[in-house]
PDB file of N, CA and C in Angstrom:
ATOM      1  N   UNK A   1       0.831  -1.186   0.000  1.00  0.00           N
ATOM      2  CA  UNK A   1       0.000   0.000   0.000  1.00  0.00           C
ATOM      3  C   UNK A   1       0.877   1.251   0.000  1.00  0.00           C
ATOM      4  N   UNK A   2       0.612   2.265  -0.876  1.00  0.00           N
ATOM      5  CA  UNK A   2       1.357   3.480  -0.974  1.00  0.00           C
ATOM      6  C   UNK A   2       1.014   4.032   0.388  1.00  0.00           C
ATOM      7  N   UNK A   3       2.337   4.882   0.789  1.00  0.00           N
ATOM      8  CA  UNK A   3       1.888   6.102   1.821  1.00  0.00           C
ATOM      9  C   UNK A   3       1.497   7.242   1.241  1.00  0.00           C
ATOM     10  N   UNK A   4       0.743   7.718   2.121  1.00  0.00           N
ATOM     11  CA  UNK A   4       0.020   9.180   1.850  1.00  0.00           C
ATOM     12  C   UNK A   4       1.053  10.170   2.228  1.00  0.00           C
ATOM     13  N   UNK A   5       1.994  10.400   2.951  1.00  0.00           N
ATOM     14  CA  UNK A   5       2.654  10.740   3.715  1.00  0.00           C
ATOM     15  C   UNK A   5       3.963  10.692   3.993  1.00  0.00           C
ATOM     16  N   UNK A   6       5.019  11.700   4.262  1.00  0.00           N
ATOM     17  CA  UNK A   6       6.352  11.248   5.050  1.00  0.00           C
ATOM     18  C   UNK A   6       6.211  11.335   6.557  1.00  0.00           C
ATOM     19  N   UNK A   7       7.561  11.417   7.242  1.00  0.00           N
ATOM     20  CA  UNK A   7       7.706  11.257   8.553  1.00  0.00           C
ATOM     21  C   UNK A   7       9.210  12.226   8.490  1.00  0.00           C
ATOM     22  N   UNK A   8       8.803  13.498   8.942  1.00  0.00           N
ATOM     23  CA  UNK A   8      10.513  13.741   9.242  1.00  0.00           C
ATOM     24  C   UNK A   8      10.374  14.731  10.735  1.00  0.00           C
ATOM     25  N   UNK A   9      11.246  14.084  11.358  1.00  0.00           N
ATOM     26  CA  UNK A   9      12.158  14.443  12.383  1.00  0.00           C
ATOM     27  C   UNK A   9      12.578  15.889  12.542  1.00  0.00           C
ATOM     28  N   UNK A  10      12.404  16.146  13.778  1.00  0.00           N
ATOM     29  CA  UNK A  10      12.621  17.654  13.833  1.00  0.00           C
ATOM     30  C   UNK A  10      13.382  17.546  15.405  1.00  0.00           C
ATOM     31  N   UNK A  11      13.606  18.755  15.873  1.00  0.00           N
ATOM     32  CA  UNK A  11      14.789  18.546  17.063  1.00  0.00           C
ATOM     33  C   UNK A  11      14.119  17.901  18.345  1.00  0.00           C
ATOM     34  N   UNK A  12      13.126  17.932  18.178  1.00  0.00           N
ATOM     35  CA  UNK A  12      12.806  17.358  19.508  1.00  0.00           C
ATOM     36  C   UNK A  12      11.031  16.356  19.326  1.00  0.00           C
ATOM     37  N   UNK A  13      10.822  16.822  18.276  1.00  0.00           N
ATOM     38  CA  UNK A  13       9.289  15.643  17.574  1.00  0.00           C
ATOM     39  C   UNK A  13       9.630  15.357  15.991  1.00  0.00           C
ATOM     40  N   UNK A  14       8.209  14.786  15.630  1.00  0.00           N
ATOM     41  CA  UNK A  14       8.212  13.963  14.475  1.00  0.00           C
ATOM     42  C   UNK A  14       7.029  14.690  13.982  1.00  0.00           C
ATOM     43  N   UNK A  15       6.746  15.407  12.956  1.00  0.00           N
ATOM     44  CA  UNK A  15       6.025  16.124  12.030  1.00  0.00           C
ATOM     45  C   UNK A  15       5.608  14.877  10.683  1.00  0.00           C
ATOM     46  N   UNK A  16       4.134  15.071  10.656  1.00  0.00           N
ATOM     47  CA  UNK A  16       3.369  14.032   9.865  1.00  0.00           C
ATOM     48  C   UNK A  16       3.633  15.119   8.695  1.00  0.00           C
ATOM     49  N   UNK A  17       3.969  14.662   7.144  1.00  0.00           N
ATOM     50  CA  UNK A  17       3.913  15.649   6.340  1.00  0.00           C
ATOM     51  C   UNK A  17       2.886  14.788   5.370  1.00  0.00           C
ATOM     52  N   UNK A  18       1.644  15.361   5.033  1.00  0.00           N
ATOM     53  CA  UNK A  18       1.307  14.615   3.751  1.00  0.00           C
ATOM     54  C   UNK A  18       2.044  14.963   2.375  1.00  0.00           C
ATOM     55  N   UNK A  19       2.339  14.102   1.089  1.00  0.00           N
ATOM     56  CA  UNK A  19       2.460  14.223   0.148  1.00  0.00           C
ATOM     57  C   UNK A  19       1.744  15.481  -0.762  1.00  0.00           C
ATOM     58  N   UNK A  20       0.335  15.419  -0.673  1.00  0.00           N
ATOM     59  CA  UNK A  20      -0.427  16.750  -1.505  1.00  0.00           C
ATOM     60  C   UNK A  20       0.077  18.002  -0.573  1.00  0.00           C
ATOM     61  N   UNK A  21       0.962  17.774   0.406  1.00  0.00           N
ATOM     62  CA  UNK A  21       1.012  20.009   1.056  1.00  0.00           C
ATOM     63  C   UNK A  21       2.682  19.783   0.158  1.00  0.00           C
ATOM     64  N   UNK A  22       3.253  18.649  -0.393  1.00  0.00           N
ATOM     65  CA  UNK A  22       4.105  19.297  -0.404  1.00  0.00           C
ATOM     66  C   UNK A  22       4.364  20.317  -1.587  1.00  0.00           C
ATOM     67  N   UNK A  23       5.024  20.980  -2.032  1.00  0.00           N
ATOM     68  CA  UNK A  23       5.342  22.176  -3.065  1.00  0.00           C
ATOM     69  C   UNK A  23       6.455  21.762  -3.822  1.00  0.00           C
ATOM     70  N   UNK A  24       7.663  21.405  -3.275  1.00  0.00           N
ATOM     71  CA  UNK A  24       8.887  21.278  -4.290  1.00  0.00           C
ATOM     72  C   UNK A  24      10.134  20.847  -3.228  1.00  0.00           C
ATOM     73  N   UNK A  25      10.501  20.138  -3.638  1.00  0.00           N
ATOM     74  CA  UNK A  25      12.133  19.928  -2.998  1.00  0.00           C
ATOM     75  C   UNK A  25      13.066  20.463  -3.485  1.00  0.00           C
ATOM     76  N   UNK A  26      14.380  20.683  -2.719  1.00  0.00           N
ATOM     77  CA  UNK A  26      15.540  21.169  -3.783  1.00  0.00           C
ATOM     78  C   UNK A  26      16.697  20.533  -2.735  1.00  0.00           C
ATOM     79  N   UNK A  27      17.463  19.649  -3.367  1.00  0.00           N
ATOM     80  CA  UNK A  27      18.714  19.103  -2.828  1.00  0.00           C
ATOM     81  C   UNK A  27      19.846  19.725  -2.773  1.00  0.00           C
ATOM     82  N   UNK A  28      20.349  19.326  -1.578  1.00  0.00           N
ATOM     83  CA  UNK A  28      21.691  20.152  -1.361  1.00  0.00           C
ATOM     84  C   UNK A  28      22.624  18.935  -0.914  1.00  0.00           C
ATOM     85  N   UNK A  29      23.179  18.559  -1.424  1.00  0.00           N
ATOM     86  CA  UNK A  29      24.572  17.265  -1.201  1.00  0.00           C
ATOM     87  C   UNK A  29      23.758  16.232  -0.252  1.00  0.00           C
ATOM     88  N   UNK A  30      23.843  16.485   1.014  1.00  0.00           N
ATOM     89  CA  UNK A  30      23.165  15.104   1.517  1.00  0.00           C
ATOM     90  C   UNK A  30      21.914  15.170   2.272  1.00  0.00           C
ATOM     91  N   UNK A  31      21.573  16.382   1.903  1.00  0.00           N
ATOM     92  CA  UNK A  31      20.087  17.277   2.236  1.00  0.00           C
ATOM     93  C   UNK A  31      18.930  17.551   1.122  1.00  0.00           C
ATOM     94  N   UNK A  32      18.042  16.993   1.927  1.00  0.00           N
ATOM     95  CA  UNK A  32      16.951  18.090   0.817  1.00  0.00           C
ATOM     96  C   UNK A  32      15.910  18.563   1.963  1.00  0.00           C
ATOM     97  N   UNK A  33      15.521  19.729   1.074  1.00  0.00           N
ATOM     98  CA  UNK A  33      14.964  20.955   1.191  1.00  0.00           C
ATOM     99  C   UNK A  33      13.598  20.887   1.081  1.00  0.00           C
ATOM    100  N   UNK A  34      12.244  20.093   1.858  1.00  0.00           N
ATOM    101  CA  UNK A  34      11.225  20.041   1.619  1.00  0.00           C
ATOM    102  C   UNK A  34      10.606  21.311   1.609  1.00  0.00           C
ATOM    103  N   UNK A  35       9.901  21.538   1.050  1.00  0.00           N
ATOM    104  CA  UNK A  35       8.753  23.206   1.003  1.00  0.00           C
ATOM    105  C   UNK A  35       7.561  22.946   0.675  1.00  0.00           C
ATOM    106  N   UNK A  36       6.993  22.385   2.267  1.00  0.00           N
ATOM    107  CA  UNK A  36       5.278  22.540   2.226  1.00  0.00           C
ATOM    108  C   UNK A  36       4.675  23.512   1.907  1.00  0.00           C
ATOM    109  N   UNK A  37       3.402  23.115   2.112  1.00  0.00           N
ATOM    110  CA  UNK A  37       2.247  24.785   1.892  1.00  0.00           C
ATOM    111  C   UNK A  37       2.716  25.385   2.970  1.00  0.00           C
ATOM    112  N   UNK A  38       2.395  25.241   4.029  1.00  0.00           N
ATOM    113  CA  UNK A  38       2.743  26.162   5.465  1.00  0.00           C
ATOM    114  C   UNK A  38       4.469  25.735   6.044  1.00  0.00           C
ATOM    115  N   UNK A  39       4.835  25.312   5.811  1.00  0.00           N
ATOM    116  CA  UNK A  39       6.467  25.168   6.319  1.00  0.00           C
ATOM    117  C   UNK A  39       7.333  24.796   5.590  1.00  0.00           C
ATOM    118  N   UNK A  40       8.874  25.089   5.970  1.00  0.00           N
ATOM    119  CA  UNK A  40       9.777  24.472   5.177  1.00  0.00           C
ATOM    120  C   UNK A  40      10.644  23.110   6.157  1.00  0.00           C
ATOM    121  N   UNK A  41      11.607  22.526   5.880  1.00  0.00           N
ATOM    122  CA  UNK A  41      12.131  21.503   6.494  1.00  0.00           C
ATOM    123  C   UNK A  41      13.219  20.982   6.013  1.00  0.00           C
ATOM    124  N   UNK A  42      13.885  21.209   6.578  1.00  0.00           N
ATOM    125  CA  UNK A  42      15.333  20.272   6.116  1.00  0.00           C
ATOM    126  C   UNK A  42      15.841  18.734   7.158  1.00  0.00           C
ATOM    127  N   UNK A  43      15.759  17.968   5.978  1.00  0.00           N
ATOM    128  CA  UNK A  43      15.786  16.399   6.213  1.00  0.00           C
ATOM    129  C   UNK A  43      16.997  15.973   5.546  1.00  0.00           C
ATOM    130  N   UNK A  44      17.824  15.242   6.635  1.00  0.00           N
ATOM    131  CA  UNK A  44      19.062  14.900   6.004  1.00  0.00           C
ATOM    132  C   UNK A  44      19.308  13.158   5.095  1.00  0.00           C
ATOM    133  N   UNK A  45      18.701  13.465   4.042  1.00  0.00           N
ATOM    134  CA  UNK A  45      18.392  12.374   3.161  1.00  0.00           C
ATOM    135  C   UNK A  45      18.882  12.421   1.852  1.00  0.00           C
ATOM    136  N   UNK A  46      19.464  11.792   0.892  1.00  0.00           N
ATOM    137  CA  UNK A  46      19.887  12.198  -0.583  1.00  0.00           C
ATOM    138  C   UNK A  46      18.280  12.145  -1.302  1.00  0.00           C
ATOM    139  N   UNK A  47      18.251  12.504  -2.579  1.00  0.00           N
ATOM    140  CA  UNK A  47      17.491  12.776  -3.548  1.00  0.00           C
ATOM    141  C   UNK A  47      16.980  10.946  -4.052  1.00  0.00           C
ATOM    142  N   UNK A  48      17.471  10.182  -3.592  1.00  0.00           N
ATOM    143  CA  UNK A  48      17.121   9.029  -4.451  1.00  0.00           C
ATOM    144  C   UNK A  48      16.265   8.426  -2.994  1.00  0.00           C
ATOM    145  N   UNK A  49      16.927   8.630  -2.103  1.00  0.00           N
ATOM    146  CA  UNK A  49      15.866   8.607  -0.934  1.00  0.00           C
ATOM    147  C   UNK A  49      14.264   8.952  -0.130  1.00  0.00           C
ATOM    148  N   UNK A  50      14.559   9.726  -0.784  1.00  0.00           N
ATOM    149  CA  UNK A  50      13.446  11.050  -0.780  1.00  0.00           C
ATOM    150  C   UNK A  50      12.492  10.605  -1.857  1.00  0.00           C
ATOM    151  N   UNK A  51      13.156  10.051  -3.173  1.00  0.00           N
ATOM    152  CA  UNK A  51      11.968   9.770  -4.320  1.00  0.00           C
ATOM    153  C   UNK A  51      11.207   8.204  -3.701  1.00  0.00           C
ATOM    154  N   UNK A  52      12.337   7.980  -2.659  1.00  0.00           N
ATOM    155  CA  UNK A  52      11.448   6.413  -2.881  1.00  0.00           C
ATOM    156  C   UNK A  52      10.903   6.148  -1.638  1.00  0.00           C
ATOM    157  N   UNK A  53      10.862   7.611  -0.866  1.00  0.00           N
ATOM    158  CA  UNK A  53       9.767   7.795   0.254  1.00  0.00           C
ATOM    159  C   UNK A  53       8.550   8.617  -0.328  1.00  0.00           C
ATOM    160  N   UNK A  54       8.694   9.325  -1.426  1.00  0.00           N
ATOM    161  CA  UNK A  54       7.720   9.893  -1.741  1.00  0.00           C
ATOM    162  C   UNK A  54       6.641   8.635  -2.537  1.00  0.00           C
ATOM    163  N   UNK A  55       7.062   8.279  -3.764  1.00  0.00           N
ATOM    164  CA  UNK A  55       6.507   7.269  -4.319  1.00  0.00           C
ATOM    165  C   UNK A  55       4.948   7.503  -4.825  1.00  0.00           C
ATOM    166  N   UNK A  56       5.074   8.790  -5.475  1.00  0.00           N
ATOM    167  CA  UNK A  56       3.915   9.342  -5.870  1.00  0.00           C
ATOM    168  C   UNK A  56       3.666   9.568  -7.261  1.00  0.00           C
ATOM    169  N   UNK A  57       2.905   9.435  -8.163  1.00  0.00           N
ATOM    170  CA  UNK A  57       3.241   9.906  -9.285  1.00  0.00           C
ATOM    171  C   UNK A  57       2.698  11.488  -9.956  1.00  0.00           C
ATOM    172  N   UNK A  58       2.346  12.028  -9.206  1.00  0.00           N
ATOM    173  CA  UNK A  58       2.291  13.663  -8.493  1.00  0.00           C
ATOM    174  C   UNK A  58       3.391  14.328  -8.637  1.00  0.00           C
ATOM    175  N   UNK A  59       4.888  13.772  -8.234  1.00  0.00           N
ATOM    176  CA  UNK A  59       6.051  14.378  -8.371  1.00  0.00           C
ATOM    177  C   UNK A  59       6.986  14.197  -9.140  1.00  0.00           C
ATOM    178  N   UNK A  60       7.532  15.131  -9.869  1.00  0.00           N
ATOM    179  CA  UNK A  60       8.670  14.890 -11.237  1.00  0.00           C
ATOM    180  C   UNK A  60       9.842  15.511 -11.018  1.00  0.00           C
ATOM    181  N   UNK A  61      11.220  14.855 -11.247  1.00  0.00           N
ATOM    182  CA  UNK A  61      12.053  15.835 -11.464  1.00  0.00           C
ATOM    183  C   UNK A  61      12.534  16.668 -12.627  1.00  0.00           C
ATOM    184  N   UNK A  62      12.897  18.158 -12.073  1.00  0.00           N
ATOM    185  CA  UNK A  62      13.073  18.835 -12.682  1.00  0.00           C
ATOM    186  C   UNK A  62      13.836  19.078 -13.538  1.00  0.00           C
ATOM    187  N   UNK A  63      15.074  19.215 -12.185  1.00  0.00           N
ATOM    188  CA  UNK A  63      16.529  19.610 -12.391  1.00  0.00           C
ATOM    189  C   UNK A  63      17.248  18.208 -11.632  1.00  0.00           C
ATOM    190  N   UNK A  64      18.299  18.646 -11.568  1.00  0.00           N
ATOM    191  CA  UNK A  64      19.044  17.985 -10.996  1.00  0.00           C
ATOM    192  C   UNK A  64      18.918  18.206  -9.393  1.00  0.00           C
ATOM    193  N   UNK A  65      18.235  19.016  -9.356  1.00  0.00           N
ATOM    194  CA  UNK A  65      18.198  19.769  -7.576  1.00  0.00           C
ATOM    195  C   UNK A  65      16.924  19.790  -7.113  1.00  0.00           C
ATOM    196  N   UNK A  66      16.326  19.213  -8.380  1.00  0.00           N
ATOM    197  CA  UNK A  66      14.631  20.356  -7.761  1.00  0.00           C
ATOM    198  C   UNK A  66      14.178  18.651  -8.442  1.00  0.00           C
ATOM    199  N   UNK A  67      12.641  18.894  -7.453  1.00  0.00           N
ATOM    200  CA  UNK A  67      11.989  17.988  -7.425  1.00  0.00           C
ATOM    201  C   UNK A  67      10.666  18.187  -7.188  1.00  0.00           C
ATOM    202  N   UNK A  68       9.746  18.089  -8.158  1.00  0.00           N
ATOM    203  CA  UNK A  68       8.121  19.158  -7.506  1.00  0.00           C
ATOM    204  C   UNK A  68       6.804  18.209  -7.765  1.00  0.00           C
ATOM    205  N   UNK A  69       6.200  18.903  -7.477  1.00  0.00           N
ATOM    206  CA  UNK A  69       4.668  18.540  -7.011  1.00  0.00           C
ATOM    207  C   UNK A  69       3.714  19.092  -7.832  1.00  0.00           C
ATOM    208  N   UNK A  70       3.417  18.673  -9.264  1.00  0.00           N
ATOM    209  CA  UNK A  70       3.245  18.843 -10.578  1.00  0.00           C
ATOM    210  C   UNK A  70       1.397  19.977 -10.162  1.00  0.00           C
ATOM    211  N   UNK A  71       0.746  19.278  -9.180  1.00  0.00           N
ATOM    212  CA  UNK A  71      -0.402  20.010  -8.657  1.00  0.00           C
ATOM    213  C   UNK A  71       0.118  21.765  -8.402  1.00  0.00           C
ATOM    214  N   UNK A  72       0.828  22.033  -7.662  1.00  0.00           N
ATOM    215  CA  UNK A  72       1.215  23.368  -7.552  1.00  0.00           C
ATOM    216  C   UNK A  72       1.811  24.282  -8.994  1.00  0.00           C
ATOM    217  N   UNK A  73       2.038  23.438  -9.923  1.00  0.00           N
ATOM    218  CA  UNK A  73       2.412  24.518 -11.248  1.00  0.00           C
ATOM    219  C   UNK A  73       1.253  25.457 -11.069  1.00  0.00           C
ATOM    220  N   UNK A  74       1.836  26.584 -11.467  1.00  0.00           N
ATOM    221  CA  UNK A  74       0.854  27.997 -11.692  1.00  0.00           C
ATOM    222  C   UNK A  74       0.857  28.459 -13.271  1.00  0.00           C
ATOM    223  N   UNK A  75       2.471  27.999 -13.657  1.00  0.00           N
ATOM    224  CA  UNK A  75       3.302  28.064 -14.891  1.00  0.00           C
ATOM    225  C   UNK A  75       4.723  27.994 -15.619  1.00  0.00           C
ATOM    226  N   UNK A  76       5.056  27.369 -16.499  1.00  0.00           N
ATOM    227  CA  UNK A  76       5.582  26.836 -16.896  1.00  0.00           C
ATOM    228  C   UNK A  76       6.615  27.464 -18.303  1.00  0.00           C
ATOM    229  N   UNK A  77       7.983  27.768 -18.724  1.00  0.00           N
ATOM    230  CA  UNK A  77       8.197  28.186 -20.125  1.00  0.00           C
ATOM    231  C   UNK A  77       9.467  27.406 -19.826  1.00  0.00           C
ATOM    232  N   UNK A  78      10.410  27.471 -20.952  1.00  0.00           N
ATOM    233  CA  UNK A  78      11.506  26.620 -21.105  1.00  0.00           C
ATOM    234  C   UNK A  78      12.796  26.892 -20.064  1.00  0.00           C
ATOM    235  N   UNK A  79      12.121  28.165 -19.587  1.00  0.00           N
ATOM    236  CA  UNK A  79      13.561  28.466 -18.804  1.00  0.00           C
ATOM    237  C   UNK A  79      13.355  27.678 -17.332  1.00  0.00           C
ATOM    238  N   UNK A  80      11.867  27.670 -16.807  1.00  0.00           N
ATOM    239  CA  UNK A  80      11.679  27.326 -15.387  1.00  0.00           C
ATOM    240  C   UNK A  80      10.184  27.014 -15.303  1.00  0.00           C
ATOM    241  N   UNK A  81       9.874  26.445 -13.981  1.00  0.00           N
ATOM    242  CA  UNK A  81       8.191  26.033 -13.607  1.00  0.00           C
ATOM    243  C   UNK A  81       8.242  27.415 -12.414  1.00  0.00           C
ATOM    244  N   UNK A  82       6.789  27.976 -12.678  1.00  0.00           N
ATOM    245  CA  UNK A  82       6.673  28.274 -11.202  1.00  0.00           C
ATOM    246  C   UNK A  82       5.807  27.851 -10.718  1.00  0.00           C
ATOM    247  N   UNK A  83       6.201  28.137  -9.181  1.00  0.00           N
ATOM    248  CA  UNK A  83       5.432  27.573  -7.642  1.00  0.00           C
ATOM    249  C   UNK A  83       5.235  28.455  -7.116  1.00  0.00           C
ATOM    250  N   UNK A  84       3.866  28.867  -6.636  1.00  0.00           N
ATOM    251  CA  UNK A  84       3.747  30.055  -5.684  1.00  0.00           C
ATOM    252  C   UNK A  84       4.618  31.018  -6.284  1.00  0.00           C
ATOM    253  N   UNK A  85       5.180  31.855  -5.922  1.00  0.00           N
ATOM    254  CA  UNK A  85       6.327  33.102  -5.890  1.00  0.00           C
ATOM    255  C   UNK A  85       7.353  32.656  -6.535  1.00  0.00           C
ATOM    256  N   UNK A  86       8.174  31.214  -6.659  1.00  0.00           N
ATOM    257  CA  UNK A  86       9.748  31.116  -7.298  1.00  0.00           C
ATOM    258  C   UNK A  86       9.068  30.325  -8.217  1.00  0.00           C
ATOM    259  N   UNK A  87       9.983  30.786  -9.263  1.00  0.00           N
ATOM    260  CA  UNK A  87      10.504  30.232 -10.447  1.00  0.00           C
ATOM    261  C   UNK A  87      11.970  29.097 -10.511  1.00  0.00           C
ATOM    262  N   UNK A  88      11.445  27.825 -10.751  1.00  0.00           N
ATOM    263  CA  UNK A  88      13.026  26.901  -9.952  1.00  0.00           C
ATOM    264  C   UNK A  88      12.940  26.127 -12.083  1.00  0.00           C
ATOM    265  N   UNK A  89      14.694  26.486 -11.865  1.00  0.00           N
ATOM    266  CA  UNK A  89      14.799  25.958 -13.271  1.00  0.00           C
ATOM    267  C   UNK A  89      14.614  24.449 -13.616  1.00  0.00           C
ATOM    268  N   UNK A  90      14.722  24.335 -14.866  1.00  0.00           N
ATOM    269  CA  UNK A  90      13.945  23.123 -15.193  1.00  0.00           C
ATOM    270  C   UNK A  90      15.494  22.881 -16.326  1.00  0.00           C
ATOM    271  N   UNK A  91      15.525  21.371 -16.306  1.00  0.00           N
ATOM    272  CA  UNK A  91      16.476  21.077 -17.402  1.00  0.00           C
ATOM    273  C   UNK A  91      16.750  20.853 -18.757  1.00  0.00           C
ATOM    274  N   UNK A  92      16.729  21.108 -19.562  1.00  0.00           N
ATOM    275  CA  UNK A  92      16.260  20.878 -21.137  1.00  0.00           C
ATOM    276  C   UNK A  92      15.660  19.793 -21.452  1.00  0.00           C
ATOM    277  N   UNK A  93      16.220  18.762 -21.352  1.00  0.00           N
ATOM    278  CA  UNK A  93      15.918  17.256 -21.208  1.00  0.00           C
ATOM    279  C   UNK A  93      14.382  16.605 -20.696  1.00  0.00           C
ATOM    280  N   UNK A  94      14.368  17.782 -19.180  1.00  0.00           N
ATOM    281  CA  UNK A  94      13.237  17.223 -18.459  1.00  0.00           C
ATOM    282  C   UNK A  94      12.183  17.975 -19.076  1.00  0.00           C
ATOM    283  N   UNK A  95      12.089  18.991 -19.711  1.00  0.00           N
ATOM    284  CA  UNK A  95      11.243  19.871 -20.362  1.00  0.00           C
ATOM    285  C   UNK A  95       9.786  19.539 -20.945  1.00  0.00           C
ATOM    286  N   UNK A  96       9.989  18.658 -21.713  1.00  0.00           N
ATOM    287  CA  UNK A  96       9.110  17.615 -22.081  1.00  0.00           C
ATOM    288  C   UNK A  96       8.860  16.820 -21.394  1.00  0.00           C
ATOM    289  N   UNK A  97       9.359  15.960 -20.198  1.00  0.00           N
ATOM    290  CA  UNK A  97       8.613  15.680 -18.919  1.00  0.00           C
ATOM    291  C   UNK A  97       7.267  16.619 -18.458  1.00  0.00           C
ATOM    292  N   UNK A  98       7.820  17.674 -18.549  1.00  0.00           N
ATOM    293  CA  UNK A  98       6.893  19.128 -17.577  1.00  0.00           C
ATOM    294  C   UNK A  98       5.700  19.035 -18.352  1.00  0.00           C
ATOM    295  N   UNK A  99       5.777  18.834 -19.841  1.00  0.00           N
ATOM    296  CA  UNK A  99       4.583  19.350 -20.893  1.00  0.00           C
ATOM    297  C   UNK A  99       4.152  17.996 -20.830  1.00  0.00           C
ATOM    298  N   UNK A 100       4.572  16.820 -20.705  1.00  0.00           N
ATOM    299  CA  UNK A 100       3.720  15.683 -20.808  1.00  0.00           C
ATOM    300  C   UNK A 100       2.804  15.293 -19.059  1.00  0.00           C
ATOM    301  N   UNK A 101       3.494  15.627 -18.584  1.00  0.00           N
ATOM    302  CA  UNK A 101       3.009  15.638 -16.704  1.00  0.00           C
ATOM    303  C   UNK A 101       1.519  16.327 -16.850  1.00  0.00           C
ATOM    304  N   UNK A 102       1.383  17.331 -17.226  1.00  0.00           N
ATOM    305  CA  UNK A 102       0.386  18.731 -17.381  1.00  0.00           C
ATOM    306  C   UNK A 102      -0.321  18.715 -18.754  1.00  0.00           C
ATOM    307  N   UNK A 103      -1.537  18.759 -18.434  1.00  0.00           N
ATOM    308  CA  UNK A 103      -2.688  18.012 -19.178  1.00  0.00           C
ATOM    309  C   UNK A 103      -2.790  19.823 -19.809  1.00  0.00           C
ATOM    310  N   UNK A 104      -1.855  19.973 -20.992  1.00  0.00           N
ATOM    311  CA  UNK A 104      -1.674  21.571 -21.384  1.00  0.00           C
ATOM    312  C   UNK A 104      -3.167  21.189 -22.630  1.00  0.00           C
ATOM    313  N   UNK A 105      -3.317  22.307 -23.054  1.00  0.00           N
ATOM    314  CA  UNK A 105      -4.090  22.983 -24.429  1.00  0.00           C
ATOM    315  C   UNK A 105      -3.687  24.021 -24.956  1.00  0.00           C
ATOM    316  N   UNK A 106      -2.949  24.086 -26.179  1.00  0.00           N
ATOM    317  CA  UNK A 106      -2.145  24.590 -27.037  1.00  0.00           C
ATOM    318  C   UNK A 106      -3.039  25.334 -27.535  1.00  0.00           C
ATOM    319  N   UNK A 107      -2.918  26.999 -27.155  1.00  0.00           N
ATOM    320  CA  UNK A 107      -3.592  28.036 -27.640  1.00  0.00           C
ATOM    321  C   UNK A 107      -3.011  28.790 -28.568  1.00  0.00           C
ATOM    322  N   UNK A 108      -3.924  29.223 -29.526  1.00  0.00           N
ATOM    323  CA  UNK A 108      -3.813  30.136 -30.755  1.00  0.00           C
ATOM    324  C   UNK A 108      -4.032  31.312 -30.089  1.00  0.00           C
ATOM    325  N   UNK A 109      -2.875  32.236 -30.890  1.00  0.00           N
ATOM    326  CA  UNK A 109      -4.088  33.902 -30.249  1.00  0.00           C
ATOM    327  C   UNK A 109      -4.691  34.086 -31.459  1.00  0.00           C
ATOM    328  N   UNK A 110      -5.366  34.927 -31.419  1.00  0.00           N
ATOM    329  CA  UNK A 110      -6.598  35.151 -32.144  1.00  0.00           C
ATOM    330  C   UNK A 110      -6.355  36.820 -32.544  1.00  0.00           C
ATOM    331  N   UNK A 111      -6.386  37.234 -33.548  1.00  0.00           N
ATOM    332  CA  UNK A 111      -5.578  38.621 -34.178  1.00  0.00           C
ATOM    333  C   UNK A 111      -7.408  39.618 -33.879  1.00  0.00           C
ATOM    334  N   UNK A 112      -7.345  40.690 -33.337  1.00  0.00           N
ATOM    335  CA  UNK A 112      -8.693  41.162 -32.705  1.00  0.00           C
ATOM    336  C   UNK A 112      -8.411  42.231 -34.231  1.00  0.00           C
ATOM    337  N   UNK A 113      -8.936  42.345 -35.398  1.00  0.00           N
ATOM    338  CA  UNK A 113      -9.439  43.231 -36.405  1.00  0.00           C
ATOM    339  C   UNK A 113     -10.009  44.077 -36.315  1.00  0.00           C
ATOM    340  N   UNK A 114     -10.819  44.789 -35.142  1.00  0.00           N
ATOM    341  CA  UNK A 114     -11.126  45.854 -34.814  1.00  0.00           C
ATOM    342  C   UNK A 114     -10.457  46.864 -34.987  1.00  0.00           C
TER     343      UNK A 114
END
């Protein structure tokens, strides 16, 4: 059975995190950088760790650093996704990940002749 949920450790308790608050990860050598809706958290775990506690198919990687929660896109262009307020870059490669993840509709503009 999938978890709904992580478990990370904090200095003195254990914080239930569900999977849907989270927003985006970003790794730092033997850290990553969780960023819920309401908090942030640093958990000392590598990136391959982290994917196979998450185990969602909700989350894609980006970059090499970044790791997100495809529900929170607001928007998307070749340089980066944004989340809330940041813009976290995206890798050429994974690019087409981003556009196949996101159920897009390819708009025409429409020339107003008035």
């Amino acid at each position: 059975m999938k978890s709904t949920h992580i478990w990370i450790r904090g200095k003195d308790e254990i914080f239930r995190v569900p999977h849907s608050s989270i927003r985006y990860i970003v790794v730092d050598g033997k850290y990553c950088d969780v960023y819920a809706e309401n908090e942030a958290y640093q958990v000392a775990v590598n990136m391959r760790q982290m994917i196979a506690a998450l185990d969602d198919s909700n989350f894609i990687q980006l970059h090499r650093s970044y790791y997100i929660n495809v529900r929170y896109i607001s928007g998307f262009s070749r340089d980066g996704v944004i989340i809330g307020d940041r813009c976290l870059p995206v890798e050429y490669h994974l690019y087409r990940k981003v556009i196949k993840t996101t159920s897009m509709i390819k708009l025409r503009q429409i020339r107003n002749n008035a």
